[in-house]
PDB file of N, CA and C in Angstrom:
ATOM      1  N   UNK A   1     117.365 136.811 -48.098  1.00  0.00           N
ATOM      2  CA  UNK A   1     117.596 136.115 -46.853  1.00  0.00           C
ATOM      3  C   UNK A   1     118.997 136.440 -46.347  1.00  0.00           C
ATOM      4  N   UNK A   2     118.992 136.455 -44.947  1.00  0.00           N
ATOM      5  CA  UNK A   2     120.546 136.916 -44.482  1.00  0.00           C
ATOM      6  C   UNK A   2     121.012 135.965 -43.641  1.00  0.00           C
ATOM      7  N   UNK A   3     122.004 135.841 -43.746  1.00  0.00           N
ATOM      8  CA  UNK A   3     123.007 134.721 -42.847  1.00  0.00           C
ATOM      9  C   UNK A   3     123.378 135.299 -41.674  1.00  0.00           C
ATOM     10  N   UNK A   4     123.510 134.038 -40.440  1.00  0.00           N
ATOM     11  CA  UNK A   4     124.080 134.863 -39.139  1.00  0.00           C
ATOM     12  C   UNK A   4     125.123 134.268 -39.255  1.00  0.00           C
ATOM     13  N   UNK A   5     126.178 134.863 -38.691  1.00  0.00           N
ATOM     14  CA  UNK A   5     127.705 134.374 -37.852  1.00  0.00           C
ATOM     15  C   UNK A   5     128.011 134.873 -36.693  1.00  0.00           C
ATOM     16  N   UNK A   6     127.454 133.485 -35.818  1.00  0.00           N
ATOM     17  CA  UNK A   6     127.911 133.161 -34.785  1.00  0.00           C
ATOM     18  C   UNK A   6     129.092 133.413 -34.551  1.00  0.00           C
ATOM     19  N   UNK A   7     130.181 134.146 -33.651  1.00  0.00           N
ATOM     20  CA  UNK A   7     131.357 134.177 -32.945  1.00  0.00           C
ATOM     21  C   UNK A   7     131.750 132.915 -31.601  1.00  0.00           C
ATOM     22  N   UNK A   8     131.900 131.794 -31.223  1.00  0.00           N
ATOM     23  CA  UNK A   8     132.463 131.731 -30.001  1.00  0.00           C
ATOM     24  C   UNK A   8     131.307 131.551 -29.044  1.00  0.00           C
ATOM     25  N   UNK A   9     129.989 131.402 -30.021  1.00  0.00           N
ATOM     26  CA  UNK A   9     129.072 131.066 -29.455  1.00  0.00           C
ATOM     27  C   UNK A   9     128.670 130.049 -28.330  1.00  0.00           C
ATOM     28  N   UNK A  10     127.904 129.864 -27.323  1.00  0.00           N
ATOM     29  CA  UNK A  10     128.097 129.482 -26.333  1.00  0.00           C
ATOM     30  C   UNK A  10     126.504 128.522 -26.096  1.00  0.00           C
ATOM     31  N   UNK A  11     125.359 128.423 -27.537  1.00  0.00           N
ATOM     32  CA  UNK A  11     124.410 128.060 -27.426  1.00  0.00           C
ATOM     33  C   UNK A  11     124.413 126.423 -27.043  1.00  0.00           C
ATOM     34  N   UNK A  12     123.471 125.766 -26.537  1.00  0.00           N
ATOM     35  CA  UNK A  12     123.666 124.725 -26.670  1.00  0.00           C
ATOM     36  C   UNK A  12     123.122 123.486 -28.215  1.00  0.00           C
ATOM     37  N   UNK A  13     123.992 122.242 -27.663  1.00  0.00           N
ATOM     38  CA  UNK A  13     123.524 121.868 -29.076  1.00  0.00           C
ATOM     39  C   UNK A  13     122.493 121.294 -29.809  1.00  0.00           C
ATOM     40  N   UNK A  14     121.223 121.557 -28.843  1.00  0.00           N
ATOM     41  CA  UNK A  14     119.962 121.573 -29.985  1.00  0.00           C
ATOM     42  C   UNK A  14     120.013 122.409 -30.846  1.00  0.00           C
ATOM     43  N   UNK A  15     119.954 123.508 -30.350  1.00  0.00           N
ATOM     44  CA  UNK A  15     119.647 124.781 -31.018  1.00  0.00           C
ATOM     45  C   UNK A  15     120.946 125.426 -32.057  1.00  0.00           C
ATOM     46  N   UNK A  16     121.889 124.727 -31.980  1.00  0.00           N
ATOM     47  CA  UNK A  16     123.209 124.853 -32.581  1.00  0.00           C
ATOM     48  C   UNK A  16     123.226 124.210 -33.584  1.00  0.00           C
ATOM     49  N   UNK A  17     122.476 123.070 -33.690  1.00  0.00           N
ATOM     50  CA  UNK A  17     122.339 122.170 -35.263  1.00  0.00           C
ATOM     51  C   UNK A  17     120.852 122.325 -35.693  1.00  0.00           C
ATOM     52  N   UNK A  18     119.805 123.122 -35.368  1.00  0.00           N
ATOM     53  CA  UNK A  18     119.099 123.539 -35.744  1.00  0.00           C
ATOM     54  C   UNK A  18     119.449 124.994 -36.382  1.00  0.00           C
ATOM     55  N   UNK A  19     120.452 125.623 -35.902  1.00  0.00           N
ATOM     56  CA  UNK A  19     120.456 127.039 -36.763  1.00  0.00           C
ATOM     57  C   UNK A  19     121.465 126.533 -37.886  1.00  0.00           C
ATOM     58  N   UNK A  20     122.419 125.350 -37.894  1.00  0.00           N
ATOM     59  CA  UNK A  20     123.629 124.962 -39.019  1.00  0.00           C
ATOM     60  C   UNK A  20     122.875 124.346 -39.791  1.00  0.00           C
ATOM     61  N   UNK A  21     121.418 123.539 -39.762  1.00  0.00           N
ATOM     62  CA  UNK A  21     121.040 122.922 -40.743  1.00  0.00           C
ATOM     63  C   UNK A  21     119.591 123.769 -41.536  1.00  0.00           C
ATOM     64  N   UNK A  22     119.655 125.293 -40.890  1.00  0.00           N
ATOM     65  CA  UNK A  22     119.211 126.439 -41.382  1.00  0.00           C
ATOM     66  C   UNK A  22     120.181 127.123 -42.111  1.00  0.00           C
ATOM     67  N   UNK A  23     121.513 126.784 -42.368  1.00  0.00           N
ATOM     68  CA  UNK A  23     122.163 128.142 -43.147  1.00  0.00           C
ATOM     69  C   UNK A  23     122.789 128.509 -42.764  1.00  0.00           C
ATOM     70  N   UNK A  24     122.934 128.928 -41.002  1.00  0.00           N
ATOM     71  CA  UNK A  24     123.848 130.135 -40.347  1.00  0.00           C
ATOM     72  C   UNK A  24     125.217 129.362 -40.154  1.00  0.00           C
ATOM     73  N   UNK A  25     126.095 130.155 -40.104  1.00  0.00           N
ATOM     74  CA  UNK A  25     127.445 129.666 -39.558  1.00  0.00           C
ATOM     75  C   UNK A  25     127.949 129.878 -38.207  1.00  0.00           C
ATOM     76  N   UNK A  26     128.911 129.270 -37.688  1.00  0.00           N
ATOM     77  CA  UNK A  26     129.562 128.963 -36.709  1.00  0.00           C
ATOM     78  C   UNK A  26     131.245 129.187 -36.698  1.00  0.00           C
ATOM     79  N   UNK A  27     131.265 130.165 -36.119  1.00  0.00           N
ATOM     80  CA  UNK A  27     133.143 130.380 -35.908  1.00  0.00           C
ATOM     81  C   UNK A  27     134.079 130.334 -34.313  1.00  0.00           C
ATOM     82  N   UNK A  28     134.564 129.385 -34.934  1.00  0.00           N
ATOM     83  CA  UNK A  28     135.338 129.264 -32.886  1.00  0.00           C
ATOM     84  C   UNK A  28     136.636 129.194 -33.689  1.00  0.00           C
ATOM     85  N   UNK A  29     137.405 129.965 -32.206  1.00  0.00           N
ATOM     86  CA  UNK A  29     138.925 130.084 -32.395  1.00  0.00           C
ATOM     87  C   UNK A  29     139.476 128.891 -31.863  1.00  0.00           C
ATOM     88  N   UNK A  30     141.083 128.442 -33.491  1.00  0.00           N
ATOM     89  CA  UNK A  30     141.706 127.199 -33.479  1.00  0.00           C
ATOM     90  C   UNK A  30     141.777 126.827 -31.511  1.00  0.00           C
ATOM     91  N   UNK A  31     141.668 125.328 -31.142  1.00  0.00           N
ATOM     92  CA  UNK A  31     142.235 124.946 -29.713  1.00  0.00           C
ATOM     93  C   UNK A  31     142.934 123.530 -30.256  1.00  0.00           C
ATOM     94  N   UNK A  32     143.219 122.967 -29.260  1.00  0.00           N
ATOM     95  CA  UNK A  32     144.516 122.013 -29.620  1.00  0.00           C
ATOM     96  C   UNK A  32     143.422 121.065 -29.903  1.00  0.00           C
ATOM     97  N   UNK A  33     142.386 120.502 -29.560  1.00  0.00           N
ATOM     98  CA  UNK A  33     141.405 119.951 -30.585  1.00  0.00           C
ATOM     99  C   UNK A  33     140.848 120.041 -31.904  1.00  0.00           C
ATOM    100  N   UNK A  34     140.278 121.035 -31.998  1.00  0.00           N
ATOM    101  CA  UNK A  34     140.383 121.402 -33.107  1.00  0.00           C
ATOM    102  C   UNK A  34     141.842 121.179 -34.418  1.00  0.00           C
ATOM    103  N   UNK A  35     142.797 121.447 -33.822  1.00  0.00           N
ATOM    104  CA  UNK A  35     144.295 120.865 -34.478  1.00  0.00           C
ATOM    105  C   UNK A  35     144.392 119.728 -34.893  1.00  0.00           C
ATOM    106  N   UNK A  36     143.767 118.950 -33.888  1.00  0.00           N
ATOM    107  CA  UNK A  36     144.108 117.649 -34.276  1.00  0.00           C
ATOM    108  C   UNK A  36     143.060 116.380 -34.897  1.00  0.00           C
ATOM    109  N   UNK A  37     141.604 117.401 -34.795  1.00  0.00           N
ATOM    110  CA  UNK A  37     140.599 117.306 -35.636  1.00  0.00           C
ATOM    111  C   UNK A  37     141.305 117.573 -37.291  1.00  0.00           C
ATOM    112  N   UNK A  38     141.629 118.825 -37.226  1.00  0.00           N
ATOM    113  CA  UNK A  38     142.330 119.110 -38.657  1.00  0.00           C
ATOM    114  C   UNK A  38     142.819 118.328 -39.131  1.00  0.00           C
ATOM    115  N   UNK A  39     144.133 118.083 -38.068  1.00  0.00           N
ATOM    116  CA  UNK A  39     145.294 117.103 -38.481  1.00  0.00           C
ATOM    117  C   UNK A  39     144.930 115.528 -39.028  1.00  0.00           C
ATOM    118  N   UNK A  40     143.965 115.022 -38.746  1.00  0.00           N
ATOM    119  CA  UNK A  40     142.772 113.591 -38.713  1.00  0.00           C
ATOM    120  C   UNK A  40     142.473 113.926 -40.077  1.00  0.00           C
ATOM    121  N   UNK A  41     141.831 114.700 -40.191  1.00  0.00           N
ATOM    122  CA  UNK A  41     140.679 115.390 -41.551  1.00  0.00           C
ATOM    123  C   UNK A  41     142.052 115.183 -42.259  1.00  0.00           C
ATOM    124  N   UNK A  42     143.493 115.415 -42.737  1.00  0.00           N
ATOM    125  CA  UNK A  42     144.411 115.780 -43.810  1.00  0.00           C
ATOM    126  C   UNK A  42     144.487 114.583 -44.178  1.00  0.00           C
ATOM    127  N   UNK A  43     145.029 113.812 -42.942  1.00  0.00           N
ATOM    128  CA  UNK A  43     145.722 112.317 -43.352  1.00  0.00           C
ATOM    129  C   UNK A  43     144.322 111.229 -44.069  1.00  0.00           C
ATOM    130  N   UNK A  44     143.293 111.532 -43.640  1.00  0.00           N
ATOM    131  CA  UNK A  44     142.431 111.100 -44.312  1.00  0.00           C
ATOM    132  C   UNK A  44     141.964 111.463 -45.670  1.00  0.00           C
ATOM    133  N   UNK A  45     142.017 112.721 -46.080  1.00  0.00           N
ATOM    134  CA  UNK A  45     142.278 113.556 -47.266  1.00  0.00           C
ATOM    135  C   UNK A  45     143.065 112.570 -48.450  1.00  0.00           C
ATOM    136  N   UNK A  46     144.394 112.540 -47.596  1.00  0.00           N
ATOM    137  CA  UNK A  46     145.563 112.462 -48.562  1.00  0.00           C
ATOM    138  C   UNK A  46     145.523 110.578 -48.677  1.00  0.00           C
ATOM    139  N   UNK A  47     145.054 110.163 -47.605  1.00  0.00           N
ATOM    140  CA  UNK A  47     144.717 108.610 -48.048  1.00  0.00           C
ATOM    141  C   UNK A  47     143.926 108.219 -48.924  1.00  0.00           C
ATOM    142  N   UNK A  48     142.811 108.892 -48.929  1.00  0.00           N
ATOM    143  CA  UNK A  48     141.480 108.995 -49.988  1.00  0.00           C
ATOM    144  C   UNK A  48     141.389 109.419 -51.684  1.00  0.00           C
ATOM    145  N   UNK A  49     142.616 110.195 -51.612  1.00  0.00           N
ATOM    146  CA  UNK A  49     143.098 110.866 -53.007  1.00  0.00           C
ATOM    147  C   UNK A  49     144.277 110.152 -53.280  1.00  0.00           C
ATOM    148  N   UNK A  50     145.397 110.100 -52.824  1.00  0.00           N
ATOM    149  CA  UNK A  50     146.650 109.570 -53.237  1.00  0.00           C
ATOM    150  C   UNK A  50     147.500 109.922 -53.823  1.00  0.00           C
ATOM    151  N   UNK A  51     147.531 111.611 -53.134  1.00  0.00           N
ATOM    152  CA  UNK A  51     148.091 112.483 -53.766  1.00  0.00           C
ATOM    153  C   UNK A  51     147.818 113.372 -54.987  1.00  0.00           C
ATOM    154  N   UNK A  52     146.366 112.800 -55.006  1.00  0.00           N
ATOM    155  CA  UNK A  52     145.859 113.986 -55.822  1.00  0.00           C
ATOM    156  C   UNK A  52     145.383 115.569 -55.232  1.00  0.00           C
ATOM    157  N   UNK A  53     144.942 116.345 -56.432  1.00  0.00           N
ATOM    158  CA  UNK A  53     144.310 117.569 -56.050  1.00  0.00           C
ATOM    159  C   UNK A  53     143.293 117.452 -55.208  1.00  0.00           C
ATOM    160  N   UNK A  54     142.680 117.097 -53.521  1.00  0.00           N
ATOM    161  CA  UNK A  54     141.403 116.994 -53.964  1.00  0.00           C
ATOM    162  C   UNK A  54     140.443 118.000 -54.649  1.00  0.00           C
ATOM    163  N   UNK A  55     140.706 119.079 -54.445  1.00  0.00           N
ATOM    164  CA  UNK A  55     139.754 120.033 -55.347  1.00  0.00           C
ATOM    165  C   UNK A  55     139.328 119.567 -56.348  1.00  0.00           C
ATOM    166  N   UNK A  56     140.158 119.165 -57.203  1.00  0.00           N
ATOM    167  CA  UNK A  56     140.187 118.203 -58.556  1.00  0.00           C
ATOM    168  C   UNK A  56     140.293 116.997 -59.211  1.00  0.00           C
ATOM    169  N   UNK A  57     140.669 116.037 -58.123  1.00  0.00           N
ATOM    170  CA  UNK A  57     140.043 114.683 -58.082  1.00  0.00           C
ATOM    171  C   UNK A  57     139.240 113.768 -58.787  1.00  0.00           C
ATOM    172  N   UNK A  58     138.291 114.498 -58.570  1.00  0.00           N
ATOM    173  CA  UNK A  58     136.825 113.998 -59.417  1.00  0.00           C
ATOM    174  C   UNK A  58     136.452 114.235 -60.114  1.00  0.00           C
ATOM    175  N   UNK A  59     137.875 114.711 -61.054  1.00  0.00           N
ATOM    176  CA  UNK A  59     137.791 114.204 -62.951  1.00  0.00           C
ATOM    177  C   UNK A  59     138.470 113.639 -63.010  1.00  0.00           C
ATOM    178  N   UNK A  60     139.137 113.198 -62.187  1.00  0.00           N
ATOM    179  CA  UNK A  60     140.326 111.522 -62.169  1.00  0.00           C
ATOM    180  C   UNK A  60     140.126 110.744 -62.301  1.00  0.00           C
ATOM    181  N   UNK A  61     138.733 110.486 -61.287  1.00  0.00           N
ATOM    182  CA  UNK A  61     138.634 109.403 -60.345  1.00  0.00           C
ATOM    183  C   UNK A  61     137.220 108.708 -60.646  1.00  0.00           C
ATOM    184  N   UNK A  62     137.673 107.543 -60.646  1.00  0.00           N
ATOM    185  CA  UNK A  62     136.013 106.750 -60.959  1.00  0.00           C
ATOM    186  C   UNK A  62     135.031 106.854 -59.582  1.00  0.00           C
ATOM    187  N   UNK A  63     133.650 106.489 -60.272  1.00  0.00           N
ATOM    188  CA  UNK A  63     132.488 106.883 -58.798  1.00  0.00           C
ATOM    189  C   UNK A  63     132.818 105.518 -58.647  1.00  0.00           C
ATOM    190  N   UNK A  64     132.987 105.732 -57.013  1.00  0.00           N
ATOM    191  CA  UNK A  64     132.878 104.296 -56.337  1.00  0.00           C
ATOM    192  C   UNK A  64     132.147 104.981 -54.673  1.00  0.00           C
ATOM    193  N   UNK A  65     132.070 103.827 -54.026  1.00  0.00           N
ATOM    194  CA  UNK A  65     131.843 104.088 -52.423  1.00  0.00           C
ATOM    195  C   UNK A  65     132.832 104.912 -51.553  1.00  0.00           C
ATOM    196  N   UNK A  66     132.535 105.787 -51.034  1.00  0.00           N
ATOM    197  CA  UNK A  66     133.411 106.568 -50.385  1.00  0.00           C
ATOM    198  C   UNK A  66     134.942 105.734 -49.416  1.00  0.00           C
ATOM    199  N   UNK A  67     135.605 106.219 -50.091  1.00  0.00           N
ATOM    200  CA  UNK A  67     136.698 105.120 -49.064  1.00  0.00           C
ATOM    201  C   UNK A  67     137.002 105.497 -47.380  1.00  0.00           C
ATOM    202  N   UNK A  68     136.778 106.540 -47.010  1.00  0.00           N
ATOM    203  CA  UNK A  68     136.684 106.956 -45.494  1.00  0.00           C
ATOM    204  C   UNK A  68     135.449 107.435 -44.810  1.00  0.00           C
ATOM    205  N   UNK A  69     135.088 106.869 -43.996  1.00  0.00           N
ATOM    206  CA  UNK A  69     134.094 106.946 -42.936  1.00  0.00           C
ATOM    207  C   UNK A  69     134.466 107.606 -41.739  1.00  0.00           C
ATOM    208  N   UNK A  70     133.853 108.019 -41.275  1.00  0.00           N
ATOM    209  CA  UNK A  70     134.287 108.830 -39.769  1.00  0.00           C
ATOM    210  C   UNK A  70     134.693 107.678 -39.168  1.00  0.00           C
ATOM    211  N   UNK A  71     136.080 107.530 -38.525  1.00  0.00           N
ATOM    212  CA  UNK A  71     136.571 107.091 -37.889  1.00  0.00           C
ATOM    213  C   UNK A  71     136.522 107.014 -36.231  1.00  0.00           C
ATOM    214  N   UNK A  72     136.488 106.640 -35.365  1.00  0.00           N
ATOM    215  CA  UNK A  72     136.742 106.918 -33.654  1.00  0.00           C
ATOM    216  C   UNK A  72     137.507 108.089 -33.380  1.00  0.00           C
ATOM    217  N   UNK A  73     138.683 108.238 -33.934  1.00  0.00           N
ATOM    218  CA  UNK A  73     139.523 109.477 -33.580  1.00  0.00           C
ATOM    219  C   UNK A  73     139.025 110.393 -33.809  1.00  0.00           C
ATOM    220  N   UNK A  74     138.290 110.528 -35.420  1.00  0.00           N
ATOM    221  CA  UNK A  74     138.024 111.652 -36.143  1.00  0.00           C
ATOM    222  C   UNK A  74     136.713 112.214 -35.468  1.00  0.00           C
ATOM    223  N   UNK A  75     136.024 111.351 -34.600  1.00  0.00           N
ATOM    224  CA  UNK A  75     134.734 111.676 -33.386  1.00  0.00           C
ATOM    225  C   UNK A  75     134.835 112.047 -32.872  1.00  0.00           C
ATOM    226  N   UNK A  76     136.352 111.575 -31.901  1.00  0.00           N
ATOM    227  CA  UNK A  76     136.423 112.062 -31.202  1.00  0.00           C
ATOM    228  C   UNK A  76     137.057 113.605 -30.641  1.00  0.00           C
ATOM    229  N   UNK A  77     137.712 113.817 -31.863  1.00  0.00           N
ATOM    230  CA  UNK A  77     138.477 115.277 -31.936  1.00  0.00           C
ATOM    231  C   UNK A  77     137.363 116.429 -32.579  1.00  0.00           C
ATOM    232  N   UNK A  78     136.454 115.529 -33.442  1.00  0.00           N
ATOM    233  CA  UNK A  78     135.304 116.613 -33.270  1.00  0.00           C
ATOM    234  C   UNK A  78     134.509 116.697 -32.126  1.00  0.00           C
ATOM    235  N   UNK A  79     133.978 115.623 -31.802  1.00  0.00           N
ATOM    236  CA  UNK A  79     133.432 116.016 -30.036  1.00  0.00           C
ATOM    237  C   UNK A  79     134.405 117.097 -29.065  1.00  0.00           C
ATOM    238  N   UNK A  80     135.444 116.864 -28.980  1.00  0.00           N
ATOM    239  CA  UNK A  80     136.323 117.693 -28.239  1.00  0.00           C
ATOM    240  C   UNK A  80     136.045 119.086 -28.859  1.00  0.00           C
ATOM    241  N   UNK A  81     136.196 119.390 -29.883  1.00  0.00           N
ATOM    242  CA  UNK A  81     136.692 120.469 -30.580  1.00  0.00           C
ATOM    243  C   UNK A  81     135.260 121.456 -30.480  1.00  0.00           C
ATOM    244  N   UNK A  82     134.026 120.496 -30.612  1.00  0.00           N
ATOM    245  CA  UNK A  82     132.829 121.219 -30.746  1.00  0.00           C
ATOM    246  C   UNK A  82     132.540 121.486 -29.107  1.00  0.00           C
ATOM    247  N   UNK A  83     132.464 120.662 -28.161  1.00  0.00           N
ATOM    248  CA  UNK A  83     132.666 121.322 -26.829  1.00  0.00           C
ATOM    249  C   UNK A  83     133.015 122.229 -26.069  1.00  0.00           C
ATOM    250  N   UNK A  84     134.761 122.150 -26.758  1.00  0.00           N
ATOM    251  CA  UNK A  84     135.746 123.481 -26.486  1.00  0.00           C
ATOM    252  C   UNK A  84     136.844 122.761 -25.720  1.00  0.00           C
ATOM    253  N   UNK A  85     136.346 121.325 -25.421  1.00  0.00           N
ATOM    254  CA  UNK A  85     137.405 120.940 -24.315  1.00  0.00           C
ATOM    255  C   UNK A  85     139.263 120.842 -25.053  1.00  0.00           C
ATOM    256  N   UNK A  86     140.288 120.770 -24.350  1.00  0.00           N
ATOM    257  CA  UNK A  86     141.621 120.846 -24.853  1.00  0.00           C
ATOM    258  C   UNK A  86     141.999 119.496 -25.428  1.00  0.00           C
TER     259      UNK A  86
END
């Protein structure tokens, strides 16, 4: 089986989470959304671990309930980011 990669693709998003929850990937170049999508995603990272590895974490760490949930911001900088808007 072969994988596609999408570039900068321009499909809409039925058909865009029908080919991501097939396998294929998706690549768009960094925009100031996307940044601050990132930037959301770290601080949540580093709240969730506490300065751990996360790579490695979870031989630390006891199973419990996930401590972060998608947040409003973190929606909303992915909505932006997956759009394209700035």
């Amino acid at each position: 089986m072969m994988t596609a990669v999408f570039s900068d693709s321009t499909m809409g998003e039925a058909q865009r989470r029908e080919l991501l929850c097939g396998g294929e990937a998706f690549v768009h170049p960094a925009t100031p959304a996307s940044r601050e999508l990132v930037a959301s995603t770290r601080e949540l990272i580093a709240d969730a671990f506490g300065g751990r590895d996360p790579e490695t974490a979870q031989h630390g760490m006891a199973v419990e309930e996930p401590g972060c949930v998608p947040e409003e911001p973190a929606l909303e900088y992915e909505s932006r980011a997956l759009s394209g808007a700035s």
